[in-house]
Protein backbone atom coordinates (compact mmCIF):
# COMPACT_ATOMS: atom_id res chain seq x y z
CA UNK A 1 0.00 0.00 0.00
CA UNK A 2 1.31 3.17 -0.79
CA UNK A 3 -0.32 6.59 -0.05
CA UNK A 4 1.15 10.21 -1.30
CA UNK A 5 -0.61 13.64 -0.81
CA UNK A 6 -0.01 16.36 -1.99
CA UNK A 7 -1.32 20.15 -2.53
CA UNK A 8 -0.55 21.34 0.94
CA UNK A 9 1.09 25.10 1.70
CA UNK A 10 0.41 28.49 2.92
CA UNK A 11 -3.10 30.19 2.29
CA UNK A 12 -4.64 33.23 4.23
CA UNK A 13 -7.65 32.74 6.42
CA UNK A 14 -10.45 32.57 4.27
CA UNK A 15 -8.46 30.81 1.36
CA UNK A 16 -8.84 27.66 -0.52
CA UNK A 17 -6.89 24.77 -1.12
CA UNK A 18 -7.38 21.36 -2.55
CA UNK A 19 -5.19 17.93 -1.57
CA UNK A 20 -4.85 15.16 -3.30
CA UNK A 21 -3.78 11.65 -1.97
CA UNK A 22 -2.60 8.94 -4.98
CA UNK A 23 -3.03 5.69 -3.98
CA UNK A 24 -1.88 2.35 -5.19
CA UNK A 25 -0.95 -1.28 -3.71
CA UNK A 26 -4.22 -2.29 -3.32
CA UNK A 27 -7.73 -2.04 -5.36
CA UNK A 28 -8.78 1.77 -4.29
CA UNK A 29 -12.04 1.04 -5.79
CA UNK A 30 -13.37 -1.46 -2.73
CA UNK A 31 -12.18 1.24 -0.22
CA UNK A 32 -13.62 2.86 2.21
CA UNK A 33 -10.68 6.36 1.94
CA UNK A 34 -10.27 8.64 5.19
CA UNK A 35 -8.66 12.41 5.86
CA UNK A 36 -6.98 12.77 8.98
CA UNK A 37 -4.53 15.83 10.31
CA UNK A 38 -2.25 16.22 13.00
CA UNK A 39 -1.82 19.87 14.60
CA UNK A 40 1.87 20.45 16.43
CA UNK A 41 1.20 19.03 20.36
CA UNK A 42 -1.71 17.28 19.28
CA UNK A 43 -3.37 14.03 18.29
CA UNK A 44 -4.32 13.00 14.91
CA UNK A 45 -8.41 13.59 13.99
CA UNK A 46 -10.27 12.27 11.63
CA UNK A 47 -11.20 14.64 9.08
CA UNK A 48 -13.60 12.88 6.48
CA UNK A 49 -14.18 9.97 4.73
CA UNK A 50 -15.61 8.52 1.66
CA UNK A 51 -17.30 5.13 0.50
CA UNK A 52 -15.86 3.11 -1.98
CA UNK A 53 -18.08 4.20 -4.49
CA UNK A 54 -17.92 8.09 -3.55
CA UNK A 55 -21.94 7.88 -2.11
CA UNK A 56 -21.41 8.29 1.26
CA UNK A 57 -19.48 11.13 3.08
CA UNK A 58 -18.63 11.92 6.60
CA UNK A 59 -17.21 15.11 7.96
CA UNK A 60 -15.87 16.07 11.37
CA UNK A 61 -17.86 19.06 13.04
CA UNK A 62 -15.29 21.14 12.89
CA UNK A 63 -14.74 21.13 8.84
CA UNK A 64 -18.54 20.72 8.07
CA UNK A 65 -19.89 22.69 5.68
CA UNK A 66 -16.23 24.15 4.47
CA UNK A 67 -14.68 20.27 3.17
CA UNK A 68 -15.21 17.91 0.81
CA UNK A 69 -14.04 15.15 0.24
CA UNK A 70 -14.21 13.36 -3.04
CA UNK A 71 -12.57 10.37 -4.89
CA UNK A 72 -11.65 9.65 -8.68
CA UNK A 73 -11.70 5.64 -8.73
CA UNK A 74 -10.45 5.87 -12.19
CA UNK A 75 -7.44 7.59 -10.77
CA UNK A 76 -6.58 5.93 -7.80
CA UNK A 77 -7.05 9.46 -6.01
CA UNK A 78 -8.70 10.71 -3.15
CA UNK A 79 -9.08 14.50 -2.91
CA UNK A 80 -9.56 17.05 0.14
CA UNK A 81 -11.38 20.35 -1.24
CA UNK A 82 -10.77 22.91 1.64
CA UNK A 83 -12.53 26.18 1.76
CA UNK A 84 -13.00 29.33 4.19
CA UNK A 85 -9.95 28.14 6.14
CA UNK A 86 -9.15 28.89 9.46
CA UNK A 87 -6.08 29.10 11.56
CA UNK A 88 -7.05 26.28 13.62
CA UNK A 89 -7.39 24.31 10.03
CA UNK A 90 -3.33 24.09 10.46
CA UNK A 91 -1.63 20.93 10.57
CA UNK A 92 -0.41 18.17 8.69
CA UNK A 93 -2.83 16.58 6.40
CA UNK A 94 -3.09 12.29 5.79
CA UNK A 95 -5.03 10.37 4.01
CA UNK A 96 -4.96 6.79 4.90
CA UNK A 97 -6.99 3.65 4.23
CA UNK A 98 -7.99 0.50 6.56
CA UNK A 99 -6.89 -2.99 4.93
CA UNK A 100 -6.18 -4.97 7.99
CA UNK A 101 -4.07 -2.07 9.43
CA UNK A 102 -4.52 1.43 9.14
CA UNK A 103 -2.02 2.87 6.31
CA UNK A 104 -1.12 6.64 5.90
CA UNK A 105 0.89 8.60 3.66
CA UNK A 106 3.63 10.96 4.58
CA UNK A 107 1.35 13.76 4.95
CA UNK A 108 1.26 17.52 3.69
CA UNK A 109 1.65 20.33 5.71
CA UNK A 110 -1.27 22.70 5.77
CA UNK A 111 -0.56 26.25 7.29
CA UNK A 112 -3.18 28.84 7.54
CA UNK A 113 -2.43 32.48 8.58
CA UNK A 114 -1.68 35.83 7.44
C-alpha cells in the first residue's frame, strides 16, 4: 500500500486549497478512503471519509460545511477540497486507508495564517 498527498502550503484565512492523496498497492475502488490531520502538540483527527463508491461522506464538526471530500476511482485518487480556512485548520494533512491495518501517507503540511 502506498499513499502520497499532496497540494498542501500556505493560504490566508479565508483561502482555498485542494489535496490530493494517490493511492496504489491495493484495489482503491473497494475502499472505504479517510482524511486525517495532526496539529503540532496534538493528536491526529479524523477529518472525512468517503465510500468506496464516492456515495457516502462523513465530515468532522469542525470542517462541516467548508470540506469535501471526493474520490476519482479511475485515478486511484482521493481529494480534500478545503474552503473558508481557518487558523485552527493548520496541521499536517493524511489520508490513509484500513486494509487490515490502518495505512497513511507521509502527509502535507497545511498552514493557515496571514
Amino acid at each position: 500500500v502506498r499513499l502520497v498527498e499532496s497540494g498542501g502550503g500556505l493560504v490566508q484565512p479565508g483561502g482555498s486549497l485542494r489535496l490530493s492523496c494517490a493511492a496504489s498497492g491495493f484495489v482503491f475502488s473497494t475502499y472505504e478512503m479517510s482524511w486525517y490531520r495532526q496539529a503540532l502538540g496534538k493528536v491526529r483527527e479524523l477529518v472525512a471519509t468517503i465510500s468506496n463508491a464516492g456515495g457516502t461522506t462523513n465530515y468532522a464538526d469542525s470542517v462541516k460545511g467548508r470540506f469535501i471530500i471526493s474520490r476519482d476511482n479511475s485515478k486511484n485518487t482521493v481529494f480534500l477540497q478545503m474552503n473558508s480556512l481557518k487558523p485552527e485548520d493548520t496541521a499536517v494533512y493524511f489520508c490513509s486507508v484500513f486494509k487490515g491495518l490502518r495505512y497513511w501517507g507521509q502527509g502535507t503540511q497545511v498552514t493557515v495564517s496571514s
